[in-house]
PDB file of N, CA and C in Angstrom:
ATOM      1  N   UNK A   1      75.957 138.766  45.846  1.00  0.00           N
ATOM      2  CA  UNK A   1      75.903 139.044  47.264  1.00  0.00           C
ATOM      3  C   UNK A   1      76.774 138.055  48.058  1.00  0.00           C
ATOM      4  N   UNK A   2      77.157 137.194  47.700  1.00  0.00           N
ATOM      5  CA  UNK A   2      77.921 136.254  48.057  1.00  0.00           C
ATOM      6  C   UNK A   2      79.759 136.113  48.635  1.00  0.00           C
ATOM      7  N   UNK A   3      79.819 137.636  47.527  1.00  0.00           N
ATOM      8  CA  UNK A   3      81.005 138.023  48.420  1.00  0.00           C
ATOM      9  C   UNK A   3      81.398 139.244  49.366  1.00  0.00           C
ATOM     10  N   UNK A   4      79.658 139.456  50.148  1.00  0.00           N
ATOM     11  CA  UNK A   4      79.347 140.374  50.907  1.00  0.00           C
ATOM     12  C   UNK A   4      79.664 139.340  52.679  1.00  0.00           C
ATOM     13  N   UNK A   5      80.369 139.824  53.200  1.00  0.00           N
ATOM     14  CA  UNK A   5      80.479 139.211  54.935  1.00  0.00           C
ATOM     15  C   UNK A   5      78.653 138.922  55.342  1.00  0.00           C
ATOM     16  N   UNK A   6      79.009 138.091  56.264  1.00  0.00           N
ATOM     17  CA  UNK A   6      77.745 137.995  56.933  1.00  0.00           C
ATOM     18  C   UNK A   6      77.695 138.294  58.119  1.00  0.00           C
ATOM     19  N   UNK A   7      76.539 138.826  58.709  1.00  0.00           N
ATOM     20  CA  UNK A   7      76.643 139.503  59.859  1.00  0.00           C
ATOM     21  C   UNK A   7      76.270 138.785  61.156  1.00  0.00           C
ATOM     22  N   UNK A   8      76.798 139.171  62.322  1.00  0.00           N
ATOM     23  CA  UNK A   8      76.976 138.091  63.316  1.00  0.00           C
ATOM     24  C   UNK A   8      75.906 138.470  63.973  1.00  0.00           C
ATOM     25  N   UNK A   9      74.796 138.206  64.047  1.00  0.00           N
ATOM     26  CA  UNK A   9      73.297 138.877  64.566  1.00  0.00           C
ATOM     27  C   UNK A   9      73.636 139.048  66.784  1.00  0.00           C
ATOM     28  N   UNK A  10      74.269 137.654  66.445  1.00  0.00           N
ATOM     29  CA  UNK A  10      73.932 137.753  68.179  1.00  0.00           C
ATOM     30  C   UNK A  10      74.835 139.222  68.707  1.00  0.00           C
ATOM     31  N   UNK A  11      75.321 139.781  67.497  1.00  0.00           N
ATOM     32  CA  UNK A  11      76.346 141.219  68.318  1.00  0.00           C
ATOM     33  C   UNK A  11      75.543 142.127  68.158  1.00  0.00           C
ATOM     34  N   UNK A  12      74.402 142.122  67.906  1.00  0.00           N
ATOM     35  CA  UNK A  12      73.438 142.951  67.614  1.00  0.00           C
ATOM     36  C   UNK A  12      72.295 143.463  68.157  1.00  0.00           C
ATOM     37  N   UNK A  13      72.316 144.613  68.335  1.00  0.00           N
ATOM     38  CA  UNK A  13      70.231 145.331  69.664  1.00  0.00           C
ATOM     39  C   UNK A  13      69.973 144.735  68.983  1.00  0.00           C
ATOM     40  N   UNK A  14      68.770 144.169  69.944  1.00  0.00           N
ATOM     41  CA  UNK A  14      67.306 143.647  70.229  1.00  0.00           C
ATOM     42  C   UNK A  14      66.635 144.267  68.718  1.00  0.00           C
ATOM     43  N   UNK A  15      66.698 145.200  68.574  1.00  0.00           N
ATOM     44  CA  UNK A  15      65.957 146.014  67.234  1.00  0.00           C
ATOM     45  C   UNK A  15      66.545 145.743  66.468  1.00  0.00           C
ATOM     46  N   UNK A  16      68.005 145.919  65.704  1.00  0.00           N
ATOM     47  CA  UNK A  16      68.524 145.495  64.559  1.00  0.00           C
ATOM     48  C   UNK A  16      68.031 144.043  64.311  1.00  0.00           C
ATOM     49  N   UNK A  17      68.113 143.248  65.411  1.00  0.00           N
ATOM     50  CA  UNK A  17      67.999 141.619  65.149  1.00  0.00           C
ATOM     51  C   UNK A  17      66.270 142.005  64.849  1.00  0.00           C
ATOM     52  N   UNK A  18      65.750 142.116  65.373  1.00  0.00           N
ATOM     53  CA  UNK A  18      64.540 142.362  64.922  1.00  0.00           C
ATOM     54  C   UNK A  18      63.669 142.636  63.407  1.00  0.00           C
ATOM     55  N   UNK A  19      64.870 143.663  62.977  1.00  0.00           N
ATOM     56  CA  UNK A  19      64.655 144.007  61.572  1.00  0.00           C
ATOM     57  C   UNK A  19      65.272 143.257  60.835  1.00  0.00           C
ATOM     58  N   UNK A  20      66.220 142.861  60.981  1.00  0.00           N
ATOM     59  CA  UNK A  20      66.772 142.036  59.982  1.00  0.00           C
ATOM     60  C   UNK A  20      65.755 140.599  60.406  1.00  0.00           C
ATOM     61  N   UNK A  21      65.126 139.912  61.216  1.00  0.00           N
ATOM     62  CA  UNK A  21      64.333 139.242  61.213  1.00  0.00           C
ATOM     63  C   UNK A  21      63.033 139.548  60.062  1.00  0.00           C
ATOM     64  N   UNK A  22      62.454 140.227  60.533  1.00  0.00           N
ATOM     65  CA  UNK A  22      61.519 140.990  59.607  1.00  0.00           C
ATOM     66  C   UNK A  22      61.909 141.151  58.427  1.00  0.00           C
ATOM     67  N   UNK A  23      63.158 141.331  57.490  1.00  0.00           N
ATOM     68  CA  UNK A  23      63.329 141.355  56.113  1.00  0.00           C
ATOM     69  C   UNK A  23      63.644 140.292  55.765  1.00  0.00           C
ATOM     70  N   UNK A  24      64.120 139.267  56.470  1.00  0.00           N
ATOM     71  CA  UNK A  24      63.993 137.479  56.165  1.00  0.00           C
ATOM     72  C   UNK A  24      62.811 137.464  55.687  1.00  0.00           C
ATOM     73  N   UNK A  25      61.778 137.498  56.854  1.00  0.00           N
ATOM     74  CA  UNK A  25      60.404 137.040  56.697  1.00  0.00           C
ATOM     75  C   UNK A  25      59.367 137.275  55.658  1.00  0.00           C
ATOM     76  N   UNK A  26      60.040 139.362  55.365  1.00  0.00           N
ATOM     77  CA  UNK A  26      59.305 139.635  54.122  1.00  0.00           C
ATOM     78  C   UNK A  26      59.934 138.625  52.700  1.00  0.00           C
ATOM     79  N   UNK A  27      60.857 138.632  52.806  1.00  0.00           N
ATOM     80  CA  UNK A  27      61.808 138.080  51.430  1.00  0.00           C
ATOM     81  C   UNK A  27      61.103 136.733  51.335  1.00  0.00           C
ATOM     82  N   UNK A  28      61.280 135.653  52.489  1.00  0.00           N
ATOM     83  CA  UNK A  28      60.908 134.524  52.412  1.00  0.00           C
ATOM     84  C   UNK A  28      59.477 134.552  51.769  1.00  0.00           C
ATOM     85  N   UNK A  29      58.574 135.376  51.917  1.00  0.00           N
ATOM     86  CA  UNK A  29      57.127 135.560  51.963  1.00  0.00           C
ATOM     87  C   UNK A  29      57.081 135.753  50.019  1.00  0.00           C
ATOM     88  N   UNK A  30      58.094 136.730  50.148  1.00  0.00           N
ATOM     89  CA  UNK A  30      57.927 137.342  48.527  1.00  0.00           C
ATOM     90  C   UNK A  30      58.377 136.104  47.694  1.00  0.00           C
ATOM     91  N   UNK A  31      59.574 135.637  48.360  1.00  0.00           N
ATOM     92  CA  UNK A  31      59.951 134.557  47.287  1.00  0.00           C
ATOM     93  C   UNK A  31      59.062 133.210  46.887  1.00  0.00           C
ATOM     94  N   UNK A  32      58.000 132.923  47.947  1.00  0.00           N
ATOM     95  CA  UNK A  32      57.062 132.362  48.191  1.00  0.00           C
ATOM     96  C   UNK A  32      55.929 132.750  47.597  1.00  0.00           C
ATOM     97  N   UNK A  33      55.518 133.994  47.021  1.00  0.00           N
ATOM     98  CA  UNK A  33      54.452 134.233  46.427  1.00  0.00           C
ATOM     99  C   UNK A  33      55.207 134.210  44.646  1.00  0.00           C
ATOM    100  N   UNK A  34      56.314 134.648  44.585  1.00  0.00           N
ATOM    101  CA  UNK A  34      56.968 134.754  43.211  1.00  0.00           C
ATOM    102  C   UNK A  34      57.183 133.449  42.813  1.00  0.00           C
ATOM    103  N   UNK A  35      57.251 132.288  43.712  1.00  0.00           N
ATOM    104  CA  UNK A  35      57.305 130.690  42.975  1.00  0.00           C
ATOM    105  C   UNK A  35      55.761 130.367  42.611  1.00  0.00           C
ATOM    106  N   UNK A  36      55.001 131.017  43.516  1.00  0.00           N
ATOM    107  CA  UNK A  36      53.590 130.234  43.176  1.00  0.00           C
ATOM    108  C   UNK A  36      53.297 131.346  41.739  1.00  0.00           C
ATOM    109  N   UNK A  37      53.437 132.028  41.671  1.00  0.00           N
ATOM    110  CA  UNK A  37      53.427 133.070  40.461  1.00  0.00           C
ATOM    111  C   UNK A  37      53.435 132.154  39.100  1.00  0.00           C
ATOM    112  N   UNK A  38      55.468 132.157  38.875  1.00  0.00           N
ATOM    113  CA  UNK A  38      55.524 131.113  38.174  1.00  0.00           C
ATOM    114  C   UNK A  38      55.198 129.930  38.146  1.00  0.00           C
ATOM    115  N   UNK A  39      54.549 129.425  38.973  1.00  0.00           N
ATOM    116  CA  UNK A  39      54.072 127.719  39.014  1.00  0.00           C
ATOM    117  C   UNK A  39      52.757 128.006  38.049  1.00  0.00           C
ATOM    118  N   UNK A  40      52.144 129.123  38.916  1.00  0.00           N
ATOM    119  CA  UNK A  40      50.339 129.490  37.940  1.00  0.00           C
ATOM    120  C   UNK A  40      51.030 129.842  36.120  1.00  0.00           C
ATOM    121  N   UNK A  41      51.817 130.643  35.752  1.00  0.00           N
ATOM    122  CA  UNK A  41      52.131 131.261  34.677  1.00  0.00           C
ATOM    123  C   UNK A  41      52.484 129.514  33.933  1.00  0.00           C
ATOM    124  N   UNK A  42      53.362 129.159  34.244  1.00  0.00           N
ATOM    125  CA  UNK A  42      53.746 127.586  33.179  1.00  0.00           C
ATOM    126  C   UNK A  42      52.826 126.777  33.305  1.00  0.00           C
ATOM    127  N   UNK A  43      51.492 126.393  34.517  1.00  0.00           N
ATOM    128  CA  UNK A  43      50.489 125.954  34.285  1.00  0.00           C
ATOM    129  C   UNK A  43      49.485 126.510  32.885  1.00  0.00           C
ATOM    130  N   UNK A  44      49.409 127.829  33.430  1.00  0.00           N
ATOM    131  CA  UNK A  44      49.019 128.718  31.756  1.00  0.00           C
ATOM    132  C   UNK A  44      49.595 128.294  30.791  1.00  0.00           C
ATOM    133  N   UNK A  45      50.743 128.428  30.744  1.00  0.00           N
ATOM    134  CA  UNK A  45      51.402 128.604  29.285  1.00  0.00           C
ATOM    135  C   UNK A  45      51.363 127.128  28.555  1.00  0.00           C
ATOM    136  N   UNK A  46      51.421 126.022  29.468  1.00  0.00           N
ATOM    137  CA  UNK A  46      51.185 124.879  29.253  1.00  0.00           C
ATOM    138  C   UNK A  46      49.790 124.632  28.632  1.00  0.00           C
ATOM    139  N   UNK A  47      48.908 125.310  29.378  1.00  0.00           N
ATOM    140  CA  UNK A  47      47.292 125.099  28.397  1.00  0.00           C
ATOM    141  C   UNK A  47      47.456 125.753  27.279  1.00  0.00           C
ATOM    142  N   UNK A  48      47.909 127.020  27.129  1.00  0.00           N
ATOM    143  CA  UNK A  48      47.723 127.461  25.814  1.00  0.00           C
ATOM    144  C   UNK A  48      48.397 126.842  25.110  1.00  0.00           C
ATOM    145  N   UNK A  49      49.628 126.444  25.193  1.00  0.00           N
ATOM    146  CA  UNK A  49      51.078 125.242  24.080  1.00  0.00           C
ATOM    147  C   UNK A  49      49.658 123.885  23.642  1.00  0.00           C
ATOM    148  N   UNK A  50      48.690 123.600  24.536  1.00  0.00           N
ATOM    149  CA  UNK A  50      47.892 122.504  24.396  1.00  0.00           C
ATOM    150  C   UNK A  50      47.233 123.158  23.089  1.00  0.00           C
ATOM    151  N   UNK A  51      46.192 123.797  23.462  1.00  0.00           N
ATOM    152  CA  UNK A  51      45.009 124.582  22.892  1.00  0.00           C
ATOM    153  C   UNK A  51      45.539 125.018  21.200  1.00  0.00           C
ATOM    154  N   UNK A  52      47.092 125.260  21.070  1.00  0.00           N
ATOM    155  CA  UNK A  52      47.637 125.596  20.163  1.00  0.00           C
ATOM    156  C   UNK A  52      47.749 124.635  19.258  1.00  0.00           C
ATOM    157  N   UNK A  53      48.076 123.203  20.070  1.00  0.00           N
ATOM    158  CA  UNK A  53      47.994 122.260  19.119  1.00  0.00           C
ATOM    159  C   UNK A  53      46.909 121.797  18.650  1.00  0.00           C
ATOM    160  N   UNK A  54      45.663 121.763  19.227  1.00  0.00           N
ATOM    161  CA  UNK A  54      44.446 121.359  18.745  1.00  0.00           C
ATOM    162  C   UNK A  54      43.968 122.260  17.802  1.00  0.00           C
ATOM    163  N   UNK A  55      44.326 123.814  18.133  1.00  0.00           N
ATOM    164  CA  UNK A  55      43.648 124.554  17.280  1.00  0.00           C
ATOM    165  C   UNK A  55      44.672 124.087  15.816  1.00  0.00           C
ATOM    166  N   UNK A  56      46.070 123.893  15.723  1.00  0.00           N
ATOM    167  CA  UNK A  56      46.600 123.983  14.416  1.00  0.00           C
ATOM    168  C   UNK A  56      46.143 122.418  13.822  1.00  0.00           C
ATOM    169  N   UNK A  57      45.845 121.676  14.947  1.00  0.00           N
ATOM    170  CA  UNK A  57      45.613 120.563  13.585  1.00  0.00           C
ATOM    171  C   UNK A  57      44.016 120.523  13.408  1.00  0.00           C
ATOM    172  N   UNK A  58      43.226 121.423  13.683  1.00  0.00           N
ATOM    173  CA  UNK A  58      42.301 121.713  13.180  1.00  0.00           C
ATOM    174  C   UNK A  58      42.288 122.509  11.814  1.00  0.00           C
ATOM    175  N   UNK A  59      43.290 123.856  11.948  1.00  0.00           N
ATOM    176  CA  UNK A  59      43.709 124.141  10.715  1.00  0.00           C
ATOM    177  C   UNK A  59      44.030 123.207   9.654  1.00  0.00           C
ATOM    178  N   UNK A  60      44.769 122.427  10.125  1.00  0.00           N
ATOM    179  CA  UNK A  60      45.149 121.951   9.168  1.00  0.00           C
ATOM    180  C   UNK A  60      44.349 120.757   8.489  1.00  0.00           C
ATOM    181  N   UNK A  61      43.644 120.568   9.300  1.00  0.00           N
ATOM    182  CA  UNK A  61      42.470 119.352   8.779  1.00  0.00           C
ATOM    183  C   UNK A  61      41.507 120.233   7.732  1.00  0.00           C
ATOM    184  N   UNK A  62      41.202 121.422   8.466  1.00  0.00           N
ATOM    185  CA  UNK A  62      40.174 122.168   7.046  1.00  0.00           C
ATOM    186  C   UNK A  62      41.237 122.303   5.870  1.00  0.00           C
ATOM    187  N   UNK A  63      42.046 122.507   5.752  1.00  0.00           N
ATOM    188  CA  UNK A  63      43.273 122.847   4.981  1.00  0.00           C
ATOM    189  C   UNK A  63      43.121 121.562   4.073  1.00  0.00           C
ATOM    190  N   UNK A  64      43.158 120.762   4.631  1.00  0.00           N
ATOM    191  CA  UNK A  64      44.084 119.051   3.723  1.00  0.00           C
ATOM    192  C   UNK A  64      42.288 118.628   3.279  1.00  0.00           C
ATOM    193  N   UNK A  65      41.276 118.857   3.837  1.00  0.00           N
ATOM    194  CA  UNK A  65      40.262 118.580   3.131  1.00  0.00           C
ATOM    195  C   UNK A  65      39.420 119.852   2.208  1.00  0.00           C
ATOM    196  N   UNK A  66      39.888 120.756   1.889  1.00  0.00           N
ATOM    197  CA  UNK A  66      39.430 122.105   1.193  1.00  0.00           C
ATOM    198  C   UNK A  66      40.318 121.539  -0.038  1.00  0.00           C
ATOM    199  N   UNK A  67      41.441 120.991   0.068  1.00  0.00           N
ATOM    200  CA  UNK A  67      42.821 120.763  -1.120  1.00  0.00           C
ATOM    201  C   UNK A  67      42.089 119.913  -2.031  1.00  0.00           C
ATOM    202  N   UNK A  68      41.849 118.789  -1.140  1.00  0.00           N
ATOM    203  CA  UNK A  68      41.305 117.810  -2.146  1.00  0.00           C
ATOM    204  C   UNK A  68      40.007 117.760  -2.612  1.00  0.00           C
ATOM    205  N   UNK A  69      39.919 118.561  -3.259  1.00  0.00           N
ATOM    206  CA  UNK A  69      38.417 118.594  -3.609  1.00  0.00           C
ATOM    207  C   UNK A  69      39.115 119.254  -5.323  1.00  0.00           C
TER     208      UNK A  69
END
């Protein structure tokens, strides 16, 4: 989008400026709920990467003491 012109709002009705206000606001809003999204999702994924490790060296502790016997 970057090599799209930008538009000069002040040449613009009261209503166009309006709407294009209003699709800032939605965007800003969305992009704002889509960071907290991913912030919650890598908080997740981070507990389970945890949970993964405890559960495998639990495996592996029944594992290394089932061997030696």
């Amino acid at each position: 989008m970057k090599d799209l012109p930008t538009v000069d709002r002040t040449a613009l009705s009261p209503q166009r400026r309006e709407m294009y206000e209003q699709r800032d606001a939605r965007m800003a809003d969305f992009a704002a709920q889509r960071n907290e999204w991913f912030e919650r999702r890598a908080v997740e994924s981070r507990e389970r990467a945890t949970k993964n490790k405890e559960l495998a060296a639990e495996v592996r502790a029944k594992f290394l003491a089932n061997t030696r016997h």
